[in-house]
N, C-alpha and C. Protein backbone atom coordinates (compact mmCIF):
# COMPACT_ATOMS: atom_id res chain seq x y z
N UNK A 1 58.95 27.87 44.67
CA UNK A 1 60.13 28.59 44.41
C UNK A 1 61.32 27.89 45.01
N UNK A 2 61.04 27.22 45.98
CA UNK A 2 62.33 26.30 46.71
C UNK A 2 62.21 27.21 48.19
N UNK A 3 62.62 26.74 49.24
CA UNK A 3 62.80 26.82 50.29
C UNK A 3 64.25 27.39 50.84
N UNK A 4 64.74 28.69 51.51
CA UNK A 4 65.73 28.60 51.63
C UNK A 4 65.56 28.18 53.68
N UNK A 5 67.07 28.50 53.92
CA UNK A 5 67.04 28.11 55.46
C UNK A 5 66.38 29.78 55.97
N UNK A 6 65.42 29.61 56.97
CA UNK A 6 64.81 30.80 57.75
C UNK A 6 65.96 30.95 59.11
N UNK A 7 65.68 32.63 58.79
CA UNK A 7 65.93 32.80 59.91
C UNK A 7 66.10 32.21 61.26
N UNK A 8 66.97 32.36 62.17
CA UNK A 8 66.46 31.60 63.81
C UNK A 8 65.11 32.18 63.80
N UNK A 9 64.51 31.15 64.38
CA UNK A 9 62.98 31.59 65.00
C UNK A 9 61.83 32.11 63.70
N UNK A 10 62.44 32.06 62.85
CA UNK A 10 61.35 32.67 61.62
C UNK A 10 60.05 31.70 61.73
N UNK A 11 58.92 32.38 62.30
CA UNK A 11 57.88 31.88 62.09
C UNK A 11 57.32 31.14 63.20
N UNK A 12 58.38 31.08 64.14
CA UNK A 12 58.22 30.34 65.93
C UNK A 12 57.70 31.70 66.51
N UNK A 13 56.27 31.80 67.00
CA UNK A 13 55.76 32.62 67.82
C UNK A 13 56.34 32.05 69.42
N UNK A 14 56.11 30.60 69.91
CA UNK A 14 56.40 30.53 70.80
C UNK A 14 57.45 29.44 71.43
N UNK A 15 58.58 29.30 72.02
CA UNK A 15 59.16 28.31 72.38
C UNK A 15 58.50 27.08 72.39
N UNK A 16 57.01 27.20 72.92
CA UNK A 16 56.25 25.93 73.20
C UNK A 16 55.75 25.49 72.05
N UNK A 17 55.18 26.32 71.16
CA UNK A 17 54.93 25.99 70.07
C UNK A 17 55.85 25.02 68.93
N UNK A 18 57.12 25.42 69.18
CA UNK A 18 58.21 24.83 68.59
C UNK A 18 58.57 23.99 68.99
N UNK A 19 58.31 23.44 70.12
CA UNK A 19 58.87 21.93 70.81
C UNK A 19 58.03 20.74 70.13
N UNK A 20 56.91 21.44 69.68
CA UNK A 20 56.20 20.06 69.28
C UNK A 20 56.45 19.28 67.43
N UNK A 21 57.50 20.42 66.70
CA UNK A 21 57.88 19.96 65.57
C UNK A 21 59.38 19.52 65.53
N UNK A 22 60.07 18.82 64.54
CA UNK A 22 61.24 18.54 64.39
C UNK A 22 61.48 19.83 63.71
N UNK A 23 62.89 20.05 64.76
CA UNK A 23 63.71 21.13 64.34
C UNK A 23 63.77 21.31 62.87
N UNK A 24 63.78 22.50 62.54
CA UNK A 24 63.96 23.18 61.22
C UNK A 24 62.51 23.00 60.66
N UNK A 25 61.48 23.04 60.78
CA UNK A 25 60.19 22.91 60.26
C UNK A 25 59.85 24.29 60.68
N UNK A 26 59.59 25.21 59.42
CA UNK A 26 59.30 26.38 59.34
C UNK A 26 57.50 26.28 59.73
N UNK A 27 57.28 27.35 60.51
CA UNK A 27 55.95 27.18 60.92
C UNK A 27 55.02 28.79 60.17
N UNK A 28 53.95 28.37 60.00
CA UNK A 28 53.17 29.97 59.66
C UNK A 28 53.35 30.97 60.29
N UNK A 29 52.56 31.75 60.22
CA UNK A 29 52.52 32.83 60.56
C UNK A 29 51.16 32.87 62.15
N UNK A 30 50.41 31.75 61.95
CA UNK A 30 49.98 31.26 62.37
C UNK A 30 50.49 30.33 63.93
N UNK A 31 51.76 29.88 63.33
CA UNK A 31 52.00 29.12 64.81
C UNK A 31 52.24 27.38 64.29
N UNK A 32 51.75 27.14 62.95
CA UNK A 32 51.29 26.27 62.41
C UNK A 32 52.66 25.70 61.57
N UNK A 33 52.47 24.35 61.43
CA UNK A 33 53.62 24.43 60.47
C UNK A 33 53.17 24.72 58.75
N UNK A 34 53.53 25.45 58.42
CA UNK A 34 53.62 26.02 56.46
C UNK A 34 53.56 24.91 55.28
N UNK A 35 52.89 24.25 55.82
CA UNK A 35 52.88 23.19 54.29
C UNK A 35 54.00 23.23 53.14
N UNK A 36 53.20 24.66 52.46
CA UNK A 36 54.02 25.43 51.41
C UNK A 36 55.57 25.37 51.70
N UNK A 37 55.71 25.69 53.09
CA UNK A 37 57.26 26.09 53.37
C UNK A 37 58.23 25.00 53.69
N UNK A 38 57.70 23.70 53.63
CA UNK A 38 58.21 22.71 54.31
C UNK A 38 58.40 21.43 53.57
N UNK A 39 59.19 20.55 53.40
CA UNK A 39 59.04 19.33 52.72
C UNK A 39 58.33 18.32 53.58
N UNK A 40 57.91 17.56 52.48
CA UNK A 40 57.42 16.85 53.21
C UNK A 40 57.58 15.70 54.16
N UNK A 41 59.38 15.42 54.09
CA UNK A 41 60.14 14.77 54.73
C UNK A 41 60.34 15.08 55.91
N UNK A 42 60.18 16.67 55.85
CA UNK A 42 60.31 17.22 57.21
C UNK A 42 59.53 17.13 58.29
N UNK A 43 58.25 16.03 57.86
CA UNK A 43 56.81 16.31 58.57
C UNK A 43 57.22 14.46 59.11
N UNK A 44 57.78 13.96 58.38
CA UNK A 44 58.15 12.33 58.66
C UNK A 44 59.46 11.96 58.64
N UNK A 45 60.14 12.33 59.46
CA UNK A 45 61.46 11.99 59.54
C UNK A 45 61.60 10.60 60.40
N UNK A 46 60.88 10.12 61.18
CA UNK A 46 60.53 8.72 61.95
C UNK A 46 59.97 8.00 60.97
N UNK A 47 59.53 8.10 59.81
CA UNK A 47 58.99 7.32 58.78
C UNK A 47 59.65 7.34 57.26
N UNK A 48 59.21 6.17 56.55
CA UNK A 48 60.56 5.44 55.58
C UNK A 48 59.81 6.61 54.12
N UNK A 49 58.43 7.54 54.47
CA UNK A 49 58.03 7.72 53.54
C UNK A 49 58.82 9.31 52.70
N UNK A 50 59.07 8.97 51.63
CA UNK A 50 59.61 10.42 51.02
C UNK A 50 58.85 11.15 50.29
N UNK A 51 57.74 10.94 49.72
CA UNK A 51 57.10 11.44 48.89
C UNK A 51 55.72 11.67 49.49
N UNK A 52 55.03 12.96 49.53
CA UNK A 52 53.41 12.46 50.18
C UNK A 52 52.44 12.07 49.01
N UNK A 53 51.79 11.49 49.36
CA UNK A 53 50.71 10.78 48.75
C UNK A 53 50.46 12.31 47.58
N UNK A 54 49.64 11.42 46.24
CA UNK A 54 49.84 12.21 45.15
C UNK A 54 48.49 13.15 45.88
N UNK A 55 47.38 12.79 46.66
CA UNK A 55 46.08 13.77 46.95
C UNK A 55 46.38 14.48 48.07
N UNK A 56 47.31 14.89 48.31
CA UNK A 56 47.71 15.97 49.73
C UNK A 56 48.38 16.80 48.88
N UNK A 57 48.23 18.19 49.32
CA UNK A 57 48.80 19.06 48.81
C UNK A 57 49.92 19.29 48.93
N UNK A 58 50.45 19.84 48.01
CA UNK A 58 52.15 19.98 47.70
C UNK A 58 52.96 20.35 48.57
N UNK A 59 54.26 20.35 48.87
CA UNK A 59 55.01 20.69 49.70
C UNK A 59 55.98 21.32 49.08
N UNK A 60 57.17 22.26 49.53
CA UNK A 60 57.79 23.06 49.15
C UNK A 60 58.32 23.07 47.98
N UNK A 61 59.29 21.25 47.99
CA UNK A 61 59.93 21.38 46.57
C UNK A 61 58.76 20.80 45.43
N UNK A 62 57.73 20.62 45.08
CA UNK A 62 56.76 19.87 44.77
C UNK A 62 56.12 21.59 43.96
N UNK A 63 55.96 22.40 45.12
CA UNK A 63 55.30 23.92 44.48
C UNK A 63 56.60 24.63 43.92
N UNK A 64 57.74 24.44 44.54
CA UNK A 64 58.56 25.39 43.63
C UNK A 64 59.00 24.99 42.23
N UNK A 65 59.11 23.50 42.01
CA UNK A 65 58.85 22.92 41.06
C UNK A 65 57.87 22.84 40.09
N UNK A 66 56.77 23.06 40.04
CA UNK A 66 55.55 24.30 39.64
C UNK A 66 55.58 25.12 39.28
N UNK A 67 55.88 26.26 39.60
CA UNK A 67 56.01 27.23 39.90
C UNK A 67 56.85 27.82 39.24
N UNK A 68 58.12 27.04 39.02
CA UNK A 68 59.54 27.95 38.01
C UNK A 68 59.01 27.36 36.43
N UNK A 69 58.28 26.23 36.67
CA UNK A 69 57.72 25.41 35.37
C UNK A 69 56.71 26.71 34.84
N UNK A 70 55.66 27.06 35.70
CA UNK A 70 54.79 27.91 35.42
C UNK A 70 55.63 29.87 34.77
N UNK A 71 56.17 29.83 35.04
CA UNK A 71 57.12 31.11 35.51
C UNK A 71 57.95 31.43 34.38
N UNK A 72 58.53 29.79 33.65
CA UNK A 72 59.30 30.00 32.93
C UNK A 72 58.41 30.13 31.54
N UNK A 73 57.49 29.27 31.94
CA UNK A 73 56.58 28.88 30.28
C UNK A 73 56.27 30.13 30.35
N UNK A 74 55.52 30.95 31.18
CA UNK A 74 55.15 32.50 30.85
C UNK A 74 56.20 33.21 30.31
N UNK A 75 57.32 33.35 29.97
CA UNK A 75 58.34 33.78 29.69
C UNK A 75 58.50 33.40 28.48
N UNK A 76 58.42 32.17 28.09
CA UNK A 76 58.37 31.88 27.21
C UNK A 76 57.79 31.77 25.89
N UNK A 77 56.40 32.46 26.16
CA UNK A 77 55.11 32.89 25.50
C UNK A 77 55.08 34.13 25.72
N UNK A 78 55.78 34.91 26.29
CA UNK A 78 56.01 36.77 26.15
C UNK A 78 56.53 36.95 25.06
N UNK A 79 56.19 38.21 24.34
CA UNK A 79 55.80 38.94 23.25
C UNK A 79 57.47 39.15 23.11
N UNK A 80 58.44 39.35 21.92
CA UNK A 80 59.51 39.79 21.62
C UNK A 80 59.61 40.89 21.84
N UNK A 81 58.41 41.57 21.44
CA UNK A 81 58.28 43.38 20.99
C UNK A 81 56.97 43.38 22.42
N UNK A 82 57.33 43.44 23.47
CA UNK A 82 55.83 43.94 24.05
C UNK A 82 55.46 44.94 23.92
N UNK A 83 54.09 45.32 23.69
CA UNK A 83 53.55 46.61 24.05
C UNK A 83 54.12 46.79 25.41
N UNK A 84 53.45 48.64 25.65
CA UNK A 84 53.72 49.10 27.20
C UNK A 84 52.66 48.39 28.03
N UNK A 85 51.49 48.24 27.18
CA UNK A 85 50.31 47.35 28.43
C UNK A 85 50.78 46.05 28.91
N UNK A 86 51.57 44.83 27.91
CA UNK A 86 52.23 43.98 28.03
C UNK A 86 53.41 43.70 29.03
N UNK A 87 53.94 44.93 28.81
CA UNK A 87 54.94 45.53 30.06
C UNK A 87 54.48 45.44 31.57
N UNK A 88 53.65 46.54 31.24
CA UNK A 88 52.90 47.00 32.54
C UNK A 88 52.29 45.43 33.19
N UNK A 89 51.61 44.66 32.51
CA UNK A 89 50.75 43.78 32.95
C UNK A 89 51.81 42.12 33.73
N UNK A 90 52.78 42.24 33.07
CA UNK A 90 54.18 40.88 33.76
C UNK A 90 54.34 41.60 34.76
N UNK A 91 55.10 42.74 34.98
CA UNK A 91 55.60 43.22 35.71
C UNK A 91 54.30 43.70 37.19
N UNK A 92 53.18 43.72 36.80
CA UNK A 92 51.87 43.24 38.04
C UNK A 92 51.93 42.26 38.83
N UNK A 93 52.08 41.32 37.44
CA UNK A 93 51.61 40.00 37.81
C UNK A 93 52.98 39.33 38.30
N UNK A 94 54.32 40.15 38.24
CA UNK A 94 55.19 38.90 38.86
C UNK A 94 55.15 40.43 40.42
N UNK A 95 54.61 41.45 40.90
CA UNK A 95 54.85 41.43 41.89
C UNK A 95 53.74 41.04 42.57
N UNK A 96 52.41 40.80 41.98
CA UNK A 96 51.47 40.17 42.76
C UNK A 96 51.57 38.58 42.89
N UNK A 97 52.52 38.14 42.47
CA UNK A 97 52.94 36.78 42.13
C UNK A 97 53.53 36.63 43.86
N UNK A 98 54.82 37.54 43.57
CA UNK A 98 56.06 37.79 45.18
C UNK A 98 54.87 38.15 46.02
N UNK A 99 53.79 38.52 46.07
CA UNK A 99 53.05 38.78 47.44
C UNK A 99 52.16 37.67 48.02
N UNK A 100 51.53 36.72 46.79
CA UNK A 100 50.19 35.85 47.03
C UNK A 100 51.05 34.48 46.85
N UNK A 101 52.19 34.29 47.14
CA UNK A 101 53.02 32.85 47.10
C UNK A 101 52.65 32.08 47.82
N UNK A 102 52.78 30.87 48.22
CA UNK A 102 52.06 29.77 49.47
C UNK A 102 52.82 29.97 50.67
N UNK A 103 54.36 30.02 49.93
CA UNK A 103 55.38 29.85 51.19
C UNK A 103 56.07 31.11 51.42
N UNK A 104 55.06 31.69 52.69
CA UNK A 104 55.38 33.29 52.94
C UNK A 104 57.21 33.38 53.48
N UNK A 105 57.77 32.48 53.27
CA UNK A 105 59.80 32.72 54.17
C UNK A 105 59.62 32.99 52.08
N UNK A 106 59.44 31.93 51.32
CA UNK A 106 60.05 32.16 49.96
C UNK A 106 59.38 33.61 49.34
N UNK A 107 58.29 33.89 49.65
CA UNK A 107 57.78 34.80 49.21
C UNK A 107 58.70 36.65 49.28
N UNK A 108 58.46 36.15 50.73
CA UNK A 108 59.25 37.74 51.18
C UNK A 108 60.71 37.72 50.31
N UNK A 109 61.17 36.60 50.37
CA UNK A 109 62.53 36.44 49.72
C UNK A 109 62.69 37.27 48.41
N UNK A 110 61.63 36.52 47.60
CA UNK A 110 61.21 36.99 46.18
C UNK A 110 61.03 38.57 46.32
N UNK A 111 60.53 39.15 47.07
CA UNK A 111 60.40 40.65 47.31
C UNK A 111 61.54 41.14 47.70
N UNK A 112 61.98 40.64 48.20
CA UNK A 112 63.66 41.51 48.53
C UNK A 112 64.43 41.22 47.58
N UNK A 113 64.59 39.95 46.70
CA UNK A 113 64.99 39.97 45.45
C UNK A 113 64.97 40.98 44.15
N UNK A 114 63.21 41.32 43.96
CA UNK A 114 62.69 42.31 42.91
C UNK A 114 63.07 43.35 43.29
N UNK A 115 63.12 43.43 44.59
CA UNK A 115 63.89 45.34 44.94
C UNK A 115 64.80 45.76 44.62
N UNK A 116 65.69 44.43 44.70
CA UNK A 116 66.96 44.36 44.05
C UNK A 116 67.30 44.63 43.10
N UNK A 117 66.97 43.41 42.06
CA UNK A 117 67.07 43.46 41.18
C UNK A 117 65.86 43.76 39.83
N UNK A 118 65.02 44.51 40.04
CA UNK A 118 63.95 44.80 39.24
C UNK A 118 63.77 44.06 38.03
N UNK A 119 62.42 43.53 37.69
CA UNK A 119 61.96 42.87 36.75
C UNK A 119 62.37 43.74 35.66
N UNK A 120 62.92 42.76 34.76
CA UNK A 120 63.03 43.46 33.12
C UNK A 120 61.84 42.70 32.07
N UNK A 121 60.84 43.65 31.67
CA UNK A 121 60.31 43.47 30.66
C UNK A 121 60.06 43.39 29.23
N UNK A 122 61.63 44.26 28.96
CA UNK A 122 61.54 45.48 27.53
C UNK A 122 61.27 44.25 26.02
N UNK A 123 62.01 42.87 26.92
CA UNK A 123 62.00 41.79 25.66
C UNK A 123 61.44 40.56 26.56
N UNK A 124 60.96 39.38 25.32
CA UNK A 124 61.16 38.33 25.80
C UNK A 124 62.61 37.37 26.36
N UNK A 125 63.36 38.09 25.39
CA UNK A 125 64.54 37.16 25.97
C UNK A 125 65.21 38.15 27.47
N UNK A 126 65.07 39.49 27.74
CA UNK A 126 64.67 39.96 28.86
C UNK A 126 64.48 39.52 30.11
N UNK A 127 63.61 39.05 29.63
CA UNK A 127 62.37 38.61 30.89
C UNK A 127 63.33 37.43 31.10
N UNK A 128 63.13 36.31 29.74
CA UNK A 128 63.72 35.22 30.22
C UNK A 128 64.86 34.94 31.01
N UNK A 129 66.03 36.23 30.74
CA UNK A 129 67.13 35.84 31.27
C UNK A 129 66.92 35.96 32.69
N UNK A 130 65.99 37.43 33.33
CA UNK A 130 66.11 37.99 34.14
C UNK A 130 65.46 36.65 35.05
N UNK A 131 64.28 36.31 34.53
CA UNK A 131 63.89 35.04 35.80
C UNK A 131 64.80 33.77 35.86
N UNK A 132 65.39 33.63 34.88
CA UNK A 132 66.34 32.68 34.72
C UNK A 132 67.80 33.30 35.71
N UNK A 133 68.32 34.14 36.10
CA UNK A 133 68.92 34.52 36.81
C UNK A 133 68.61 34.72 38.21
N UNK A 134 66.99 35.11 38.69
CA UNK A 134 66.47 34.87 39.47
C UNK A 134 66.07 33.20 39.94
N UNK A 135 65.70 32.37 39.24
CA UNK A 135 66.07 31.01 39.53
C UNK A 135 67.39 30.19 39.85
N UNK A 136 68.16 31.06 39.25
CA UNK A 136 69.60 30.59 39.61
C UNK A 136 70.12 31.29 41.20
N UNK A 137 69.36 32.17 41.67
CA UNK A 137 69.90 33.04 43.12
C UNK A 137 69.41 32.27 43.73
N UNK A 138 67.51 31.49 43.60
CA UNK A 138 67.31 30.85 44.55
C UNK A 138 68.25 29.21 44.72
N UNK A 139 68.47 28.63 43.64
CA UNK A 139 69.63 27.20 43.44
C UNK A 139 70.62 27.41 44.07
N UNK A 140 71.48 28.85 44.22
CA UNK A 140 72.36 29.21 45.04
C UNK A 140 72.13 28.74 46.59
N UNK A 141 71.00 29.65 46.64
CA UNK A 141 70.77 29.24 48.27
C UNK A 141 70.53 27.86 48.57
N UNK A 142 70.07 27.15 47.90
CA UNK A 142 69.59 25.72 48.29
C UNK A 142 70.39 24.41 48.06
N UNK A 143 71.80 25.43 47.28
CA UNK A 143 72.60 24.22 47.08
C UNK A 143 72.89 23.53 45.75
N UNK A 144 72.04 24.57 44.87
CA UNK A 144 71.86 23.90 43.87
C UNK A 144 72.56 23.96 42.56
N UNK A 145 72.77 23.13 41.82
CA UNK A 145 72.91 23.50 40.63
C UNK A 145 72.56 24.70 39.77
N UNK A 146 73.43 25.48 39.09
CA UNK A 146 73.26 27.06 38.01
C UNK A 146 72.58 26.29 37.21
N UNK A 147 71.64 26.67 36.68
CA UNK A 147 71.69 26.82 34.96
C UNK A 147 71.85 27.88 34.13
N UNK A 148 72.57 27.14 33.07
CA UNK A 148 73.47 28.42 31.60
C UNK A 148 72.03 29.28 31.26
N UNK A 149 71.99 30.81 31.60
CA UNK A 149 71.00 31.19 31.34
C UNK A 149 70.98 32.11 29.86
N UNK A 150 71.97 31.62 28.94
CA UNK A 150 72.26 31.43 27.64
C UNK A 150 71.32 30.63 27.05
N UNK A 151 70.93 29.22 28.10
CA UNK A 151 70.04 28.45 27.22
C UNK A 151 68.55 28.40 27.80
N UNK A 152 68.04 29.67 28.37
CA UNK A 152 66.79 29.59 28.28
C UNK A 152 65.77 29.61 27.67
N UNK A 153 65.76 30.26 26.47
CA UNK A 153 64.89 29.75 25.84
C UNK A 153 64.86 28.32 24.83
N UNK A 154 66.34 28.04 24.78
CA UNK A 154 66.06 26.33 24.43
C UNK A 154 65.62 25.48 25.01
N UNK A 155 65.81 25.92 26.76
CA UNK A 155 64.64 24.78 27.63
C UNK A 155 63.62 25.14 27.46
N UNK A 156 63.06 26.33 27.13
CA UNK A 156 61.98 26.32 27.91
C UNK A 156 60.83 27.15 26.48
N UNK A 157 61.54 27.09 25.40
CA UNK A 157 60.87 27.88 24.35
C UNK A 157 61.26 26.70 23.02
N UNK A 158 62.28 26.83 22.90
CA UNK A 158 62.55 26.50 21.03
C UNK A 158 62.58 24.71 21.29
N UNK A 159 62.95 24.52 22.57
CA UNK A 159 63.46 22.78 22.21
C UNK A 159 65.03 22.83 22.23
N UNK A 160 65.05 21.40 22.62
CA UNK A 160 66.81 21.33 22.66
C UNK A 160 67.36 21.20 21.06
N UNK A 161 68.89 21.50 20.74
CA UNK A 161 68.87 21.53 19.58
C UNK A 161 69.03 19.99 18.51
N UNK A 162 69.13 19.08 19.63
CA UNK A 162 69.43 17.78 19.34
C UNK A 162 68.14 17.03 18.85
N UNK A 163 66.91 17.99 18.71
CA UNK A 163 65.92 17.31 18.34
C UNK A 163 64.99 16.33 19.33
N UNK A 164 65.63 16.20 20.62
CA UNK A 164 64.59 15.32 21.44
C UNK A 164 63.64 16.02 21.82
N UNK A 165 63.22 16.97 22.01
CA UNK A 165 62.20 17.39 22.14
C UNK A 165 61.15 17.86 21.01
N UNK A 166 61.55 16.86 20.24
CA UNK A 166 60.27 17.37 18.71
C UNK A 166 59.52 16.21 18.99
């Protein structure tokens, strides 16, 4: 989902515990540092490397990048007309989504988000805008670039209209 900045202390059980990482390395819940929650730059800042090796598991921007890929294509394959079971069943699965995330700082985020702003199901283009607006709150925080959420389903459904994507 992307990483925003934690809290002071989010995730530092103990002063001592925290001396042994470079500042700003969000740690578990555990004590540990969060894989999920962390880039992987953040783990090698004394080293020239930026990318971790393709067989180590992902790191923050690596899963949120995933993740909005995964998020959006589901959106994109939702029903125009859903049934109510169709309804019922996104709207499960994106709050069991906000609970079982890797990176518990992005996770909770995502839950204080949906409280907010409640999942819309009633359409596909619905849905689309609504996570597409929700992707744009987290780009906010991180610095990032909006995207026109006018054109979500041309990214992420019909193709651009210029034909490169046929």
């Amino acid at each position: 989902m992307g990483v925003e900045e934690p809290a002071p202390n989010a995730g530092a059980p103990t002063s001592e515990t925290s001396k042994k990482y470079p500042k700003g390395v969000i740690l578990g819940k555990d004590g540990k540092p969060c894989r999920s929650c962390n880039s992987f730059s953040a783990f090698t800042s004394q080293s020239r490397l930026l990318m971790p090796p393709k067989d180590c598991p992902p790191d923050s921007p690596q899963l949120g990048r995933a993740t909005w890929t995964l998020l959006h294509s589901i959106a994109a394959s939702y029903p125009s007309s859903p049934t109510p079971t169709q309804q019922s069943e996104i709207t499960q699965f994106m709050s069991l989504f906000s609970k079982l995330y890797p990176c518990w700082v992005c996770a909770e985020d995502f839950q204080k988000y949906m409280a907010k702003d409640k999942v819309r199901v009633g359409s596909r283009d619905e849905f689309g805008k609504w996570l597409c607006e929700a992707h744009n709150e987290v780009n906010r925080k991180l610095g990032k670039k909006e995207f026109d959420c006018g054109l979500w389903e041309e990214r992420w459904r019909t193709g651009r209209k210029d034909g490169r994507c046929d």
